[in-house]
C-alpha atoms as a PDB file:
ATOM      1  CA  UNK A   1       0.000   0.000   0.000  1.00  0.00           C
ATOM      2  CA  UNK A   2       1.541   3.303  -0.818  1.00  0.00           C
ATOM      3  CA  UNK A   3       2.438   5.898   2.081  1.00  0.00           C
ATOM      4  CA  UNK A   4      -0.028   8.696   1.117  1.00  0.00           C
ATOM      5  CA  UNK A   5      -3.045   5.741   0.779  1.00  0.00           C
ATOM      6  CA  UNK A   6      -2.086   4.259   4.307  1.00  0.00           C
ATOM      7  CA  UNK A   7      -2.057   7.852   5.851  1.00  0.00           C
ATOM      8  CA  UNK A   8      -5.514   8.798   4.602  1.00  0.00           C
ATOM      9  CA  UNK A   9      -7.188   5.049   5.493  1.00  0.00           C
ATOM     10  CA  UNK A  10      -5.555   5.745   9.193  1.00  0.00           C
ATOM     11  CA  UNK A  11      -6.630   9.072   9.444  1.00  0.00           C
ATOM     12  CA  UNK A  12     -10.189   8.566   8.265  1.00  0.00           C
ATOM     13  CA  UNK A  13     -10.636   5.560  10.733  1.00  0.00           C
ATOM     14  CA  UNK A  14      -8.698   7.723  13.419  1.00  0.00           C
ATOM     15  CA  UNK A  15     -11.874  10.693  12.931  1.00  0.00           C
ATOM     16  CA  UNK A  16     -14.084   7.487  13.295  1.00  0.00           C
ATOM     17  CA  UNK A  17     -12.899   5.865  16.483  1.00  0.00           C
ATOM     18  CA  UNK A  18     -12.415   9.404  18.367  1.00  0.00           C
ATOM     19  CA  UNK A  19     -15.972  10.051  17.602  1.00  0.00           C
ATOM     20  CA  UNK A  20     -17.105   6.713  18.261  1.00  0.00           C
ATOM     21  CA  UNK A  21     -15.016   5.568  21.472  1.00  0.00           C
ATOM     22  CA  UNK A  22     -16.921   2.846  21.768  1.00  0.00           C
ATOM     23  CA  UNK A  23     -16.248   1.297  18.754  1.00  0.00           C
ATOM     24  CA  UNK A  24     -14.423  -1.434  18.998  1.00  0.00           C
ATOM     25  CA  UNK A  25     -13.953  -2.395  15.588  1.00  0.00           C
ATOM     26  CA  UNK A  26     -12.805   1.621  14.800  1.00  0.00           C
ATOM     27  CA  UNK A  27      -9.786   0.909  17.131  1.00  0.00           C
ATOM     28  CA  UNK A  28      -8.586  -2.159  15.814  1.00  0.00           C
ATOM     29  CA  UNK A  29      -9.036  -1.053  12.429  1.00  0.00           C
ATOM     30  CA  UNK A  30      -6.877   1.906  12.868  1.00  0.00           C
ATOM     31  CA  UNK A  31      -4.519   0.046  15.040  1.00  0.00           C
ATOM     32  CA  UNK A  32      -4.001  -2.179  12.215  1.00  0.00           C
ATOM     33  CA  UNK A  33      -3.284   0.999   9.724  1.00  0.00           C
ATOM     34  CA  UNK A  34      -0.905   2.141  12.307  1.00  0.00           C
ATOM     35  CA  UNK A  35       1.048  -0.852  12.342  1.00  0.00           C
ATOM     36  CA  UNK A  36       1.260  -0.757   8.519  1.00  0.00           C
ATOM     37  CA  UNK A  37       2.351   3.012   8.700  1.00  0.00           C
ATOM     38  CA  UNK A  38       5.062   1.918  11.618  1.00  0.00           C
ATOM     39  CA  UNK A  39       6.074  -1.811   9.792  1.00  0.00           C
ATOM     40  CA  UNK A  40       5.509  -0.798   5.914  1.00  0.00           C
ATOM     41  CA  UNK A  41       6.808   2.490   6.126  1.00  0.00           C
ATOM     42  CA  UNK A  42       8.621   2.803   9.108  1.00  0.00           C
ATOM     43  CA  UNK A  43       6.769   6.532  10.037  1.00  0.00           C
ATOM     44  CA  UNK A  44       6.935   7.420  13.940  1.00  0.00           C
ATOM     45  CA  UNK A  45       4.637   9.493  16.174  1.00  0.00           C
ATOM     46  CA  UNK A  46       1.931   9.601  13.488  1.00  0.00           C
ATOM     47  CA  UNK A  47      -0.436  11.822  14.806  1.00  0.00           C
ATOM     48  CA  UNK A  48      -3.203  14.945  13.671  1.00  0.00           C
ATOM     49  CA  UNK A  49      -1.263  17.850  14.057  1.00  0.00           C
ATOM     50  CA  UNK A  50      -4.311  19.855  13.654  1.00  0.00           C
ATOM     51  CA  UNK A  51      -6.917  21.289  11.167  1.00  0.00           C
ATOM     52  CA  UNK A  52      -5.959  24.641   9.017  1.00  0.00           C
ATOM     53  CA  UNK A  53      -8.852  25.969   6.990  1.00  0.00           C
ATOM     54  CA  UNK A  54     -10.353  23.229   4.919  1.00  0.00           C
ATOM     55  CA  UNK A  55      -7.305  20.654   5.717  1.00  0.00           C
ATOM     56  CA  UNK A  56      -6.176  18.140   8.137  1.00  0.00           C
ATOM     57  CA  UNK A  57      -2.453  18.133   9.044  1.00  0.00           C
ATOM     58  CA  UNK A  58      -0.622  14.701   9.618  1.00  0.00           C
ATOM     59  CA  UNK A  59       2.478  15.073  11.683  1.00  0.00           C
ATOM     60  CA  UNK A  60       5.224  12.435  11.750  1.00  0.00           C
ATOM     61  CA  UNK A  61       8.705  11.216  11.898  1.00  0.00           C
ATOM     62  CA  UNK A  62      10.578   9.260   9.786  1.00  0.00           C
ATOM     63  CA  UNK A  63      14.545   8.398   9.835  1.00  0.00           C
ATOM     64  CA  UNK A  64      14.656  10.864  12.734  1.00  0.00           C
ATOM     65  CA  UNK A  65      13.207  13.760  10.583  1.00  0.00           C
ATOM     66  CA  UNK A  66       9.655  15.675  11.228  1.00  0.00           C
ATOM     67  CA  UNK A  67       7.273  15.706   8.121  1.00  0.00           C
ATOM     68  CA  UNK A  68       4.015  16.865   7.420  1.00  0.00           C
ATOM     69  CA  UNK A  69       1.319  15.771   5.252  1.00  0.00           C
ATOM     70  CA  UNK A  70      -2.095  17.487   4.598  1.00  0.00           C
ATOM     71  CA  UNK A  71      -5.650  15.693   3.361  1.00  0.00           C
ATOM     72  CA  UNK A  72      -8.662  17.620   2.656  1.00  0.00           C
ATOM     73  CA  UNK A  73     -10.928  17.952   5.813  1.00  0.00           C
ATOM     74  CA  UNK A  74     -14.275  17.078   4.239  1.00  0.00           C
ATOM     75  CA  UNK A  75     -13.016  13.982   2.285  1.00  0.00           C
ATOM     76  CA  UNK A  76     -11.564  12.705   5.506  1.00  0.00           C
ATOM     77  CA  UNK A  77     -14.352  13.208   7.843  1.00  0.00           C
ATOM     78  CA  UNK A  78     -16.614  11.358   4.581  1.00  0.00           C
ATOM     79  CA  UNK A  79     -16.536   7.867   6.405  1.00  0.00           C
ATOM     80  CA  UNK A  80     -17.634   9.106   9.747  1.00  0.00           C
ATOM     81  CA  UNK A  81     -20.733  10.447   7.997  1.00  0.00           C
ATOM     82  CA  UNK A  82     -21.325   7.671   6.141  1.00  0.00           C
ATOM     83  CA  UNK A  83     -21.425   5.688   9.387  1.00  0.00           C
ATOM     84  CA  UNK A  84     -23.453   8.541  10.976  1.00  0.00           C
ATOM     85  CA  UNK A  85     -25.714   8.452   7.980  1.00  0.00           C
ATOM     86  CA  UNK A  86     -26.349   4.573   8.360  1.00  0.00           C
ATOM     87  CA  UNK A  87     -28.926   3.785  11.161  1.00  0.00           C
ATOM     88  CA  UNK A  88     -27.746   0.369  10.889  1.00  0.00           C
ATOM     89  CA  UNK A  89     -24.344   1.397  12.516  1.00  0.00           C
ATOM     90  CA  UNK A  90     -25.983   3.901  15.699  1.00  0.00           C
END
């Protein structure tokens, strides 16, 4: 899976399981995209830096250096909606 693909999955499933804290199935799904991020592309301290305007900011280390990747807000947040949306999941 490439880097920026495994970022965005965690992230979106991240937004999920802080929203939903009693999902169980939300935290082992994004435990299981943060072991990819660690394993597959040995990234460190992956974490949401914050939101600026309409995007989300990724915050992590790799080879000892800081780095910083940004997803749009509204196309990472789509999953928790769709769950929201789905009566079948509340």
């Amino acid at each position: 899976m490439k880097l920026e693909d495994a970022l965005f999955n965690w992230l979106q499933i991240r937004i999920v399981a802080d929203a939903r804290p009693d999902d169980n199935a939300a935290k082992e799904t994004e435990s299981f995209f943060a072991e990819i991020l660690r394993d597959d592309h040995m990234l460190e301290n992956v974490r949401i830096e914050g939101v600026v305007g309409t995007m989300i900011h990724i915050r992590y280390e790799r080879e000892g250096k800081s780095k910083l990747h940004m997803f749009d807000k509204e196309h990472a947040e789509q999953l928790l909606g769709d769950i929201t949306a789905n009566p079948k999941y509340n």
